[in-house]
Protein backbone atom coordinates (compact mmCIF):
# COMPACT_ATOMS: atom_id res chain seq x y z
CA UNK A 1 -55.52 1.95 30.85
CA UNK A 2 -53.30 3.27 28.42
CA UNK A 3 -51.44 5.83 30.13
CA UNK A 4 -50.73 3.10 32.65
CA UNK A 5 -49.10 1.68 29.89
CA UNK A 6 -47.29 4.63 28.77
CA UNK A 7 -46.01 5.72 32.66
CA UNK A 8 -44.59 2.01 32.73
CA UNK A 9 -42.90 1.78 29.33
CA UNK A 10 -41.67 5.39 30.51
CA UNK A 11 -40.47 4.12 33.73
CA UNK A 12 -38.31 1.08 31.87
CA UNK A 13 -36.76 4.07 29.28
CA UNK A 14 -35.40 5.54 32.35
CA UNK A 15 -34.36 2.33 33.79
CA UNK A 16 -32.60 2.32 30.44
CA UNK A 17 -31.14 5.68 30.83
CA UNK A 18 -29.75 4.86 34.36
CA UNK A 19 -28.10 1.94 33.33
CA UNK A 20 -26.34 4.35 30.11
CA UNK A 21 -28.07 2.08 27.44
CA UNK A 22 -27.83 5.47 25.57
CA UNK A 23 -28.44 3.21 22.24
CA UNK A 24 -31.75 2.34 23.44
CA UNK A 25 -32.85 6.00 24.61
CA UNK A 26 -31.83 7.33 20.58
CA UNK A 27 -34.09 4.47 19.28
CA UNK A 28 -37.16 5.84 21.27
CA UNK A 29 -36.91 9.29 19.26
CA UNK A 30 -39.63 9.33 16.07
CA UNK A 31 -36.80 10.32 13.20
CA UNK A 32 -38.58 13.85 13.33
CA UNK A 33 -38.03 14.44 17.13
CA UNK A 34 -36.90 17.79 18.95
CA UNK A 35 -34.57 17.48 21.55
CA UNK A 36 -34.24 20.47 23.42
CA UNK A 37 -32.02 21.21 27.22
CA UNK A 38 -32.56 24.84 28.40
CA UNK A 39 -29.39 27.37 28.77
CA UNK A 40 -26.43 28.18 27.33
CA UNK A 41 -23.71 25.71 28.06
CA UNK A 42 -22.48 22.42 26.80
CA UNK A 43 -25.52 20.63 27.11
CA UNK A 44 -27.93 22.85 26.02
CA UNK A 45 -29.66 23.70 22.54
CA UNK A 46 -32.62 21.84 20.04
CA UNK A 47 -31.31 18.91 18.42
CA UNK A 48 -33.30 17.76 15.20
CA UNK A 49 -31.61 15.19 14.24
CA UNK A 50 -31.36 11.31 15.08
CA UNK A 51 -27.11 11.42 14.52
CA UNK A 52 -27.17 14.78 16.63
CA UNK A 53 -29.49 13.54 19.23
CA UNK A 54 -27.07 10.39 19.50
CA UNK A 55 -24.11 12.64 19.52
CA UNK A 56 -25.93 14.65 22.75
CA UNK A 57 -26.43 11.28 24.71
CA UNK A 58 -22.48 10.69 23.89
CA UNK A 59 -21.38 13.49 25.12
CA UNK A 60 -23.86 13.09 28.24
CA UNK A 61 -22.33 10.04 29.01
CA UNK A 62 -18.68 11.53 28.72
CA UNK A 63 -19.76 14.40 31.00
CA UNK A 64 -21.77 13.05 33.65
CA UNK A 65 -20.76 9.19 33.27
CA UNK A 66 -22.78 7.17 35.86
CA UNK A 67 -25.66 9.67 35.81
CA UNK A 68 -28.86 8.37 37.44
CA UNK A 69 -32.26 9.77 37.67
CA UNK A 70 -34.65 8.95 40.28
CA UNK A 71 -38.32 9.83 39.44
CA UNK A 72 -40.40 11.63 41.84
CA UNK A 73 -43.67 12.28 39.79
CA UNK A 74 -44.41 11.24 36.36
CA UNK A 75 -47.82 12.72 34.55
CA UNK A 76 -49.42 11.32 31.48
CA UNK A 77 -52.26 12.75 29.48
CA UNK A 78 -53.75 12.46 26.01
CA UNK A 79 -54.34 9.87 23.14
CA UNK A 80 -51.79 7.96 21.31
CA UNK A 81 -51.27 10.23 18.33
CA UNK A 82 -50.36 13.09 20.90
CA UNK A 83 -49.77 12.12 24.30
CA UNK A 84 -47.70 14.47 26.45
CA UNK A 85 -45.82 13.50 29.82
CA UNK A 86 -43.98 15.02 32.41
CA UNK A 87 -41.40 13.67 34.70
CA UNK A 88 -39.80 15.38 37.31
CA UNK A 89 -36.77 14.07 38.47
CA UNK A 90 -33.48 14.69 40.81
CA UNK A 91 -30.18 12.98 39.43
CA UNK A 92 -27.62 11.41 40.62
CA UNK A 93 -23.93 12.31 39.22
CA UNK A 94 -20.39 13.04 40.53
CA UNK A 95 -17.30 14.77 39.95
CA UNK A 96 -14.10 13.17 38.62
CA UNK A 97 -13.21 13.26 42.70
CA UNK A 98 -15.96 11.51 43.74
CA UNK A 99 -18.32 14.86 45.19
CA UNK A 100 -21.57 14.95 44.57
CA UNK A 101 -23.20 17.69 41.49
CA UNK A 102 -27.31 16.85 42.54
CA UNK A 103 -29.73 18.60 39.87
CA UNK A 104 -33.42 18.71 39.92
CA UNK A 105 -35.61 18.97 36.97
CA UNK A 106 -38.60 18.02 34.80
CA UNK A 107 -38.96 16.05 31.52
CA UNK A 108 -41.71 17.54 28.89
CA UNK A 109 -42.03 14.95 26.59
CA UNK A 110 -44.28 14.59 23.46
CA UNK A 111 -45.18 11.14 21.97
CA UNK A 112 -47.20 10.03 18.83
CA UNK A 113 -47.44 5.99 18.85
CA UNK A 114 -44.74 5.65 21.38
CA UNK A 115 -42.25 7.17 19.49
CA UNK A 116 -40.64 11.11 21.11
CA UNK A 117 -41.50 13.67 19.08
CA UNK A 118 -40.35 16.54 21.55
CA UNK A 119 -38.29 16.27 24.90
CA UNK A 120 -37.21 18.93 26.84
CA UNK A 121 -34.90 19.37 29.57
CA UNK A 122 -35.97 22.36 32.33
CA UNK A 123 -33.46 21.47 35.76
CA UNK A 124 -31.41 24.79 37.52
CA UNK A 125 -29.42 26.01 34.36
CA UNK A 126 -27.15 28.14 37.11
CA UNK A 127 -26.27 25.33 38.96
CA UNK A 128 -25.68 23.32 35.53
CA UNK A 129 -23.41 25.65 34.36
CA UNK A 130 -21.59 25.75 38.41
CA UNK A 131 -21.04 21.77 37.87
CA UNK A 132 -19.80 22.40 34.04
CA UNK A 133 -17.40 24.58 35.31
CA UNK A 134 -16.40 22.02 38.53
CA UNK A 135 -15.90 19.13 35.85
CA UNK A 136 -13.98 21.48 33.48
CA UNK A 137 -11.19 22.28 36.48
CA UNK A 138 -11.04 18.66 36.90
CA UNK A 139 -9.88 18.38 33.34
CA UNK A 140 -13.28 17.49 31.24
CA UNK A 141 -13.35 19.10 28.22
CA UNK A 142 -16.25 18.35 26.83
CA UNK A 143 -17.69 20.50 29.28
CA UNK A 144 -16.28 23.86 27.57
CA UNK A 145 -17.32 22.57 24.05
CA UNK A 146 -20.09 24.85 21.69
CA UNK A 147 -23.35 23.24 22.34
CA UNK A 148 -24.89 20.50 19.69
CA UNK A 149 -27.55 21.74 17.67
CA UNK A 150 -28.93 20.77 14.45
């Protein structure tokens, strides 16, 4: 019954992710979380922080504005004091013209009473850095800048 729970209150975080209530998503984070997006590009790196983690969803937003994630499994195991989930996913997102930049991925997440304590980000990293680099022709910086960490 519980991970019922947790897959639902999961489900309505991403609802809240879709919508950009990136305010919400930081307040989900235990104060000790790791947040972690695999590569080397804009978006990638650990964040350790809650005001770095915040500053990751900002520049998100700024990057991929709009950005919607459509869940195609979602896994749940383990007690309250360490439950682990895994979402995979394909997103939604376009270029400043309007083209579609489709990713697929999975989200490893770690919770201890409902709060994150890890989430990662695993999607194609090439084609991640390919859509950077579309977005940066089209004039968006923040696609270029050093990776948050920290």
């Amino acid at each position: 019954m519980y991970h019922f729970f947790v897959r639902r209150r999961l489900r309505t975080i991403l609802g809240k992710l879709n919508a950009g209530d990136f305010a919400f998503i930081t307040r989900q984070f235990h104060r000790d979380a790791a947040h972690s997006f695999a590569g080397k590009h804009a978006l990638s790196g650990t964040r350790t922080t809650p005001g770095r983690i915040a500053e990751w969803y900002r520049r998100l937003a700024a990057v991929f504005p709009g950005i919607r994630f459509d869940v195609r499994k979602l896994f749940v195991s383990g007690p309250p004091w360490n439950t682990q989930a895994a979402i995979q996913w394909v997103d939604e997102v376009r270029d400043r013209e309007g083209r579609p930049l489709p990713n697929e991925g999975v989200f490893l997440i770690r919770l201890r009473w409902g709060k994150a304590t890890e989430f990662r980000v695993y999607c194609d990293t090439a084609l991640i850095e390919t859509n950077l680099g579309i977005l940066a022709s089209q004039g968006v910086e923040e696609t270029s800048a050093a990776p948050i960490v920290g």
